[in-house]
N, C-alpha and C. Protein backbone atom coordinates (compact mmCIF):
# COMPACT_ATOMS: atom_id res chain seq x y z
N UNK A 1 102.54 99.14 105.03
CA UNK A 1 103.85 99.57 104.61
C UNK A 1 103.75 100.22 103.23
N UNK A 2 104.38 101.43 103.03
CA UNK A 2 104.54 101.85 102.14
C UNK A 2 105.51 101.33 100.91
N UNK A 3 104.69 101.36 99.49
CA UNK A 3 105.47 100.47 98.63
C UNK A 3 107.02 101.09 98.17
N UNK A 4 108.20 100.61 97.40
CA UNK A 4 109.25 101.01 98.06
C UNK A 4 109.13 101.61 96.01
N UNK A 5 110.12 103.32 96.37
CA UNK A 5 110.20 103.77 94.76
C UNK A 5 111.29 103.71 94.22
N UNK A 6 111.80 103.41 93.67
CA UNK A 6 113.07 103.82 93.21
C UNK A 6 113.19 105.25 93.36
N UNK A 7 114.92 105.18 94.00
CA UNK A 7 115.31 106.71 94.11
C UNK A 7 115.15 108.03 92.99
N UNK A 8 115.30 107.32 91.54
CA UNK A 8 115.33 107.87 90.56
C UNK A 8 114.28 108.63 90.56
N UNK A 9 112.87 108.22 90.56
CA UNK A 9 111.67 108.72 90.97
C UNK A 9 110.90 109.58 91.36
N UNK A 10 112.01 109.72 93.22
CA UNK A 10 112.24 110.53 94.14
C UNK A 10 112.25 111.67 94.04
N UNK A 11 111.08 112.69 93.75
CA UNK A 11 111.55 114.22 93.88
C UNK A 11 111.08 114.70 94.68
N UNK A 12 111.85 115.41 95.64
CA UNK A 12 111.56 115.69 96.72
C UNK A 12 110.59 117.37 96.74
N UNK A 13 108.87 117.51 97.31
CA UNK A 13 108.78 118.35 96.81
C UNK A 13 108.96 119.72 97.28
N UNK A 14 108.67 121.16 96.62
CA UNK A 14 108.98 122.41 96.92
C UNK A 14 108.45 122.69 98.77
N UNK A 15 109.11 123.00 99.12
CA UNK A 15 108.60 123.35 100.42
C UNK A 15 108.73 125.46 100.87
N UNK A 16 108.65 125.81 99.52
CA UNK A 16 108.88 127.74 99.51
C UNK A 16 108.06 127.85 99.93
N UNK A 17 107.34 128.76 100.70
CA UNK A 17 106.07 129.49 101.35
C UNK A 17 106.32 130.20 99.59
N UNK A 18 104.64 130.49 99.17
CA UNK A 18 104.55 131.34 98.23
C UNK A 18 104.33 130.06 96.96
N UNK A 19 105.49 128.86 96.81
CA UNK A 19 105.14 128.20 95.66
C UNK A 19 104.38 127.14 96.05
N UNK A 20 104.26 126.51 97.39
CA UNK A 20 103.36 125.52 97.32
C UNK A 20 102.26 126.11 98.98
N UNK A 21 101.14 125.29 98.99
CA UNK A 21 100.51 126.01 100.07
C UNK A 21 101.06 125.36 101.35
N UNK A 22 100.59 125.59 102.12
CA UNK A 22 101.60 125.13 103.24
C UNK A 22 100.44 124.17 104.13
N UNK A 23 99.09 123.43 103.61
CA UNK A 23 98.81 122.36 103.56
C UNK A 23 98.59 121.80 103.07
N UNK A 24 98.11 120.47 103.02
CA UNK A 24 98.25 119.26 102.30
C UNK A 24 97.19 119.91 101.67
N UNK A 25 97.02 118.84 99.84
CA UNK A 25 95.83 119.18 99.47
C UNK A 25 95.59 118.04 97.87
N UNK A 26 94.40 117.65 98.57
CA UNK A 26 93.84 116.64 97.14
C UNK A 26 93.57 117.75 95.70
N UNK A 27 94.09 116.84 94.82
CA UNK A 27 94.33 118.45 93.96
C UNK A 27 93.17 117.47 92.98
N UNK A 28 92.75 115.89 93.03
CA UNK A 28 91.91 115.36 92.03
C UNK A 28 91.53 114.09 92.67
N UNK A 29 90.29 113.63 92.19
CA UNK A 29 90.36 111.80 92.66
C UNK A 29 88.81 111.62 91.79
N UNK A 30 88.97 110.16 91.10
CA UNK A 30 87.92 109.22 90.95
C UNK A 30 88.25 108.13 90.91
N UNK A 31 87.68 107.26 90.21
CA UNK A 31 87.43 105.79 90.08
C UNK A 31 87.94 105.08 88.94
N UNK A 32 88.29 103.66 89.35
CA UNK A 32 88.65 103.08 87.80
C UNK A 32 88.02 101.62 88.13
N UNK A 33 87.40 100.84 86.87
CA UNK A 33 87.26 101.59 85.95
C UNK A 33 86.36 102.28 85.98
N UNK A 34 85.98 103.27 84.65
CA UNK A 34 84.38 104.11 84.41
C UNK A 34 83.73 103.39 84.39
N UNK A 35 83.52 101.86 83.68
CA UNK A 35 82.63 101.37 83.20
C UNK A 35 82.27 99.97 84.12
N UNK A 36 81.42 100.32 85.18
CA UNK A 36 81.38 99.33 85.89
C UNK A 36 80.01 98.22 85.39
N UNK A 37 80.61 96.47 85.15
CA UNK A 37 79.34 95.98 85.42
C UNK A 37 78.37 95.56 86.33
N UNK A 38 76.99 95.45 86.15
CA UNK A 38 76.26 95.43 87.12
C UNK A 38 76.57 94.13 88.11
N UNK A 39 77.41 93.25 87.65
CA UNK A 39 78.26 91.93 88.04
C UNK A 39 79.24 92.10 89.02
N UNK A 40 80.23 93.45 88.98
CA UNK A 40 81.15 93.64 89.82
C UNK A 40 81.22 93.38 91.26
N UNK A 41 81.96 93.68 91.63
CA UNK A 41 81.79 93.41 93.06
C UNK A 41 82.89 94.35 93.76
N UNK A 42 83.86 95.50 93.09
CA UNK A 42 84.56 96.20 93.33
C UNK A 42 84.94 97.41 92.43
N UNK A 43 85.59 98.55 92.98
CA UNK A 43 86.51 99.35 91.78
C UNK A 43 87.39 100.02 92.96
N UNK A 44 88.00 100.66 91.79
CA UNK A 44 89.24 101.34 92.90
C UNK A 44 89.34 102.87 92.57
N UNK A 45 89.02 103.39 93.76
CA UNK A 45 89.21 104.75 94.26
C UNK A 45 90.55 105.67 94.26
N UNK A 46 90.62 106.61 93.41
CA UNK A 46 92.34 107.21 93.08
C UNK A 46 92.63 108.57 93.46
N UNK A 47 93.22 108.95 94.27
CA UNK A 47 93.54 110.90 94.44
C UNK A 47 94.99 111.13 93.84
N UNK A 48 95.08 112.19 93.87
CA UNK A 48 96.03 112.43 93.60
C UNK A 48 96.46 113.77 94.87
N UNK A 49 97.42 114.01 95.07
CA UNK A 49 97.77 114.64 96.51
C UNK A 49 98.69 115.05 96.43
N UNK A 50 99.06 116.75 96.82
CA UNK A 50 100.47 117.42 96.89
C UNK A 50 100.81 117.75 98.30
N UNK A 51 101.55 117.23 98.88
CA UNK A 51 102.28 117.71 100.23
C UNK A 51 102.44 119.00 100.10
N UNK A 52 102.29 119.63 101.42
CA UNK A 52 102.23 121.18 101.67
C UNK A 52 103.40 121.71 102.45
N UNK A 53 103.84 121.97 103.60
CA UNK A 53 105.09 121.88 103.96
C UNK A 53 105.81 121.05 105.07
N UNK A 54 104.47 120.24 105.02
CA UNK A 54 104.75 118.75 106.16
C UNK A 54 104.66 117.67 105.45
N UNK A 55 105.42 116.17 105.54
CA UNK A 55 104.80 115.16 104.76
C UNK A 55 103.49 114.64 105.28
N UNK A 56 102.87 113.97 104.25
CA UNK A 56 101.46 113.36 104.64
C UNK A 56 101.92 112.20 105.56
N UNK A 57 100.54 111.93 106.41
CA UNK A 57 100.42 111.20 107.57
C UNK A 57 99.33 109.96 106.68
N UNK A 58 98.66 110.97 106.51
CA UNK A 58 97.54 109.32 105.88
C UNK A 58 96.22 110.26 105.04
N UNK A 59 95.58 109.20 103.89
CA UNK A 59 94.77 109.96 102.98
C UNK A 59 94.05 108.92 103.29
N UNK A 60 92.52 109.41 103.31
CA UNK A 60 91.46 108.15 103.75
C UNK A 60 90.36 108.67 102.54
N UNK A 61 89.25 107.26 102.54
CA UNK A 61 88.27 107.19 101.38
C UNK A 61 86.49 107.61 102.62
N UNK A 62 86.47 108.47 102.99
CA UNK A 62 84.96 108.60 103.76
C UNK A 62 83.94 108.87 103.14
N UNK A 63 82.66 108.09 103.46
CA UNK A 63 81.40 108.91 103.38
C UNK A 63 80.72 109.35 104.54
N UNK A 64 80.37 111.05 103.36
CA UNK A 64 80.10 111.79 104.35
C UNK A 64 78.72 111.16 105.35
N UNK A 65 78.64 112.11 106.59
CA UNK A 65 77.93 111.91 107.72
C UNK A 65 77.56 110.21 107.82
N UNK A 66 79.23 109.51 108.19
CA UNK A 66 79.05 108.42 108.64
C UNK A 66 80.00 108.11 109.35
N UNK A 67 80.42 106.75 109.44
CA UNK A 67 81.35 106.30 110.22
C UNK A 67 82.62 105.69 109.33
N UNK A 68 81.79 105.56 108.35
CA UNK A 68 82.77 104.44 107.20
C UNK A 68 84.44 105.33 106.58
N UNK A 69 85.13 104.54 106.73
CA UNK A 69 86.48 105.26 106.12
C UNK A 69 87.12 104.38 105.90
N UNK A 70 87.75 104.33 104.41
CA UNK A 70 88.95 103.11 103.93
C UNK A 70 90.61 104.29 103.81
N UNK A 71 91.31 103.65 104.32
CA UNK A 71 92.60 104.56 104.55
C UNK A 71 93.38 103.68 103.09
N UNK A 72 93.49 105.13 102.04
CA UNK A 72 94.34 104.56 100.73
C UNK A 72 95.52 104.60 100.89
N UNK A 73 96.24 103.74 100.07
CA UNK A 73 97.49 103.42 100.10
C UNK A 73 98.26 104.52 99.09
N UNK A 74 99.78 104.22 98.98
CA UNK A 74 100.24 105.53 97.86
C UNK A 74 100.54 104.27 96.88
N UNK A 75 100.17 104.24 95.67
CA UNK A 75 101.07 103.52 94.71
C UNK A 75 101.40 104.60 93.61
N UNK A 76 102.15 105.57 93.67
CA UNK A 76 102.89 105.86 93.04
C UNK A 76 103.15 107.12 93.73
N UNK A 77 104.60 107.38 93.21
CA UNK A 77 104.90 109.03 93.09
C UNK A 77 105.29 109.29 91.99
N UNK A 78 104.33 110.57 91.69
CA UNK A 78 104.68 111.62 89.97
C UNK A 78 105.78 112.30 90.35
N UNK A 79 106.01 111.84 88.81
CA UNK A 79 107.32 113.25 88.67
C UNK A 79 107.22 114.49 88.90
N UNK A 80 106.18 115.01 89.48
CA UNK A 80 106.65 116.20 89.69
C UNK A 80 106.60 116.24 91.25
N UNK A 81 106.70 115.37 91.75
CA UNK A 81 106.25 114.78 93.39
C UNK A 81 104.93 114.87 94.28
N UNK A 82 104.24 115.19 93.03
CA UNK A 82 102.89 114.91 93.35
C UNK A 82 102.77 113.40 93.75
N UNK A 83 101.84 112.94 94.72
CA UNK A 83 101.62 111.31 95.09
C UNK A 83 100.19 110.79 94.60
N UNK A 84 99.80 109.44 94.14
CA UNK A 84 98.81 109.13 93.62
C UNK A 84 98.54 107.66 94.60
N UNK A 85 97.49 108.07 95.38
CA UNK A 85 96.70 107.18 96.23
C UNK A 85 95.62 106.10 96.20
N UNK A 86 95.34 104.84 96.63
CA UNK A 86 94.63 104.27 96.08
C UNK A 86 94.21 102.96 96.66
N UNK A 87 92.58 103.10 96.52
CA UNK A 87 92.03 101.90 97.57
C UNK A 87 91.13 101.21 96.72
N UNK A 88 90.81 100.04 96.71
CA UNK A 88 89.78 99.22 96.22
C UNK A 88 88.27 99.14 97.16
N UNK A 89 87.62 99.51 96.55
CA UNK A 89 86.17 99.31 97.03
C UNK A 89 85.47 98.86 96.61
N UNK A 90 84.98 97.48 97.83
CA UNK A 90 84.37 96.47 97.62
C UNK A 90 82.88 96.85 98.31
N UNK A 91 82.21 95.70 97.68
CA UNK A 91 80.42 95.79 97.91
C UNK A 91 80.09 94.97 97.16
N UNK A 92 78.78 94.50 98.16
CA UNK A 92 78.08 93.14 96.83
C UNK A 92 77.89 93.06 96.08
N UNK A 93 78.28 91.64 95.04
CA UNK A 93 77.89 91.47 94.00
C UNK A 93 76.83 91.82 93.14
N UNK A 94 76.53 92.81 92.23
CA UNK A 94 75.07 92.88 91.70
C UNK A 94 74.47 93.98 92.39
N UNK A 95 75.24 94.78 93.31
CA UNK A 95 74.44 95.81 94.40
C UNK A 95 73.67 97.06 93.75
N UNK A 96 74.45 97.51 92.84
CA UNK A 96 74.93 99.32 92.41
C UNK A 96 73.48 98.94 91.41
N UNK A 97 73.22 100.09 91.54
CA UNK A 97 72.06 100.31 90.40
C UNK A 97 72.32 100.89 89.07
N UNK A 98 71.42 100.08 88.50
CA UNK A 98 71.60 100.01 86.77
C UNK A 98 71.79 101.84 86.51
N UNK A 99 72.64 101.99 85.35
CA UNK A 99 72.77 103.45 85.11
C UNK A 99 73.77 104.12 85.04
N UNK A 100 73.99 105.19 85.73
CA UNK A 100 75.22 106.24 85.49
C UNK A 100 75.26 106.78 86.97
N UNK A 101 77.10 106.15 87.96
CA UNK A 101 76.90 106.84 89.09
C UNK A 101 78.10 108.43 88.52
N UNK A 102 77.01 108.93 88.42
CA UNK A 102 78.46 110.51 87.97
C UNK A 102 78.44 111.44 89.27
N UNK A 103 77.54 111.03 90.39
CA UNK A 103 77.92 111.77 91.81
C UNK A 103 78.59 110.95 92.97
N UNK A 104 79.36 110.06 92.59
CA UNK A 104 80.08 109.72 93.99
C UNK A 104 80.72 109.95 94.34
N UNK A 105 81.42 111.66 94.26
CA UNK A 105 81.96 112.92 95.22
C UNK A 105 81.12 113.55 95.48
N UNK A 106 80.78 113.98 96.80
CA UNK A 106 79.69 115.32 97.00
C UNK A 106 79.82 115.28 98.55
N UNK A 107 78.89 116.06 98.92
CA UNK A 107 78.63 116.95 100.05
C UNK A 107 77.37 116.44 100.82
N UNK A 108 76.82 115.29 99.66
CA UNK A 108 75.72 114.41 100.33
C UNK A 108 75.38 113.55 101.01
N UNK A 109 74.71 113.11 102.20
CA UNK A 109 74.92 112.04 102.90
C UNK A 109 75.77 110.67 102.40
N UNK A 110 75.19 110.16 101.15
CA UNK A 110 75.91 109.27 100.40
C UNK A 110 76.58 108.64 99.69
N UNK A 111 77.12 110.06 99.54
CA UNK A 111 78.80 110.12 98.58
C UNK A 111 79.77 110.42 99.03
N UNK A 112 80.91 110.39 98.99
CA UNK A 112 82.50 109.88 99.09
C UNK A 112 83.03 111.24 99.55
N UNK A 113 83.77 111.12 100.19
CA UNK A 113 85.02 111.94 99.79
C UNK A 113 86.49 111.74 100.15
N UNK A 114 87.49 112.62 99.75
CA UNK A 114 88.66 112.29 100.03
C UNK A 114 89.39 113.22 101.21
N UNK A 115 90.05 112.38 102.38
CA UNK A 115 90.39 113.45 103.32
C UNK A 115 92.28 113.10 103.32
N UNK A 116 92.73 114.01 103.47
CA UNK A 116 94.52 114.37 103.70
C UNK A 116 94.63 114.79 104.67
N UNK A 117 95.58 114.24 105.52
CA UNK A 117 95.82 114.83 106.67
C UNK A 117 97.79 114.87 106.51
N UNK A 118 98.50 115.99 107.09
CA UNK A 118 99.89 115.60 107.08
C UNK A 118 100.07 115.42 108.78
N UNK A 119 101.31 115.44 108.67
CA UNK A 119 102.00 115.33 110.04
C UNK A 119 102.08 116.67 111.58
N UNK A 120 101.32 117.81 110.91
CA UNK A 120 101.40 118.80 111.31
C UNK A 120 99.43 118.68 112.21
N UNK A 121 98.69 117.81 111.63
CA UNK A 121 97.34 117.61 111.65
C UNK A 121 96.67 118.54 111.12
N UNK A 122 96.97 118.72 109.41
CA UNK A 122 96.00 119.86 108.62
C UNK A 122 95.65 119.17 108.16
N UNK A 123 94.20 119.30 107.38
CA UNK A 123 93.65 118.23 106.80
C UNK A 123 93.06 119.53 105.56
N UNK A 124 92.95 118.35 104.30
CA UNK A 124 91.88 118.91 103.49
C UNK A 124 91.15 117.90 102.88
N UNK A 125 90.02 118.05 102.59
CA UNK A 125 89.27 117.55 101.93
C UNK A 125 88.74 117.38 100.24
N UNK A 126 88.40 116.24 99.47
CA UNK A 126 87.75 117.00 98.44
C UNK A 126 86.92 115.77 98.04
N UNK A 127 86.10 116.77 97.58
CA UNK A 127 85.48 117.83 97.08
C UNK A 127 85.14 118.46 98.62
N UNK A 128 85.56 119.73 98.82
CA UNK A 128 85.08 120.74 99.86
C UNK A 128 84.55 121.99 99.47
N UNK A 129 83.57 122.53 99.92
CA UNK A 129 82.96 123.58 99.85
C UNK A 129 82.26 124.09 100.76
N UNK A 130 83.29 125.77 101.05
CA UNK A 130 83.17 126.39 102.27
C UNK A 130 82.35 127.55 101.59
N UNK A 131 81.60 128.49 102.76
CA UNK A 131 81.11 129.78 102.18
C UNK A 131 81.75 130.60 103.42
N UNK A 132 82.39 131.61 102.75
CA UNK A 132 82.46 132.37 103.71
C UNK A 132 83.37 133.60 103.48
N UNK A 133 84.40 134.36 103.87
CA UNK A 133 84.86 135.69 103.81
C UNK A 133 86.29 135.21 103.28
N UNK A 134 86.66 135.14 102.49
CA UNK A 134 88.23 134.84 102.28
C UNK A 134 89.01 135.81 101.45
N UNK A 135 89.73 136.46 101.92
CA UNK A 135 90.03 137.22 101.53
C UNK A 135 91.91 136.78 100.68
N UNK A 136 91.71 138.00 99.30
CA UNK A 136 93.10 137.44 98.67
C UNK A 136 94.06 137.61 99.45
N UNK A 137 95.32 136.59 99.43
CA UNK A 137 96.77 137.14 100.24
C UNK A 137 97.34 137.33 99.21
């Protein structure tokens, strides 16, 4: 269940062709905290997400080329009706290796990413990176 906002809160967002895109789209996401100890046993995973001209259906936590996916929750909506998503990720005590993880977004077998899907079934991803012919509209 989705947590409940006060109306005040509530801004409902642009739905113009031209000012917003017309799919969903993770516009940011990492982790809190930065400073994990080698003791932990969790942190929590954060996006941030703008509806496109459908509402969102569900934002999930995957790594790539696997099976694994944690579906985040919304705890908050920004004022500008941007939504901010968010899951705790757990793993054993003492697991993570000593150091600096500064790649757990990527495109690599063993890093994260964030997927959006709305109600229309568009999805985006991020971090995504396509190659190919795109031309300006």
């Amino acid at each position: 269940s989705l947590p409940t906002v006060p109306h005040s809160l509530h801004i409902e967002p642009l739905r113009e062709v031209g000012i917003r895109r017309s799919q969903p789209q993770v516009l940011g996401a990492g982790y809190d905290p930065a400073l994990v100890d080698k003791n932990d046993a969790q942190f929590t995973v954060r996006a941030v997400v703008r509806e496109g001209l459908y509402p969102i259906s569900n934002v999930v936590l995957q790594q790539n080329k696997s099976t694994f996916t944690m579906p985040m929750q919304l705890s908050e909506i920004l004022p500008n009706g941007d939504k901010l998503y968010s899951v705790a990720y757990h793993y054993p005590k003492g697991s993570f290796d000593l150091g600096t993880l500064g790649n757990l977004f990527g495109d690599q077998a063993y890093q994260f990413m964030i997927a959006v899907t709305d109600e229309m079934q568009q999805t985006h991803r991020f971090p995504e990176f396509k190659v190919g012919n795109y031309p300006a509209q």
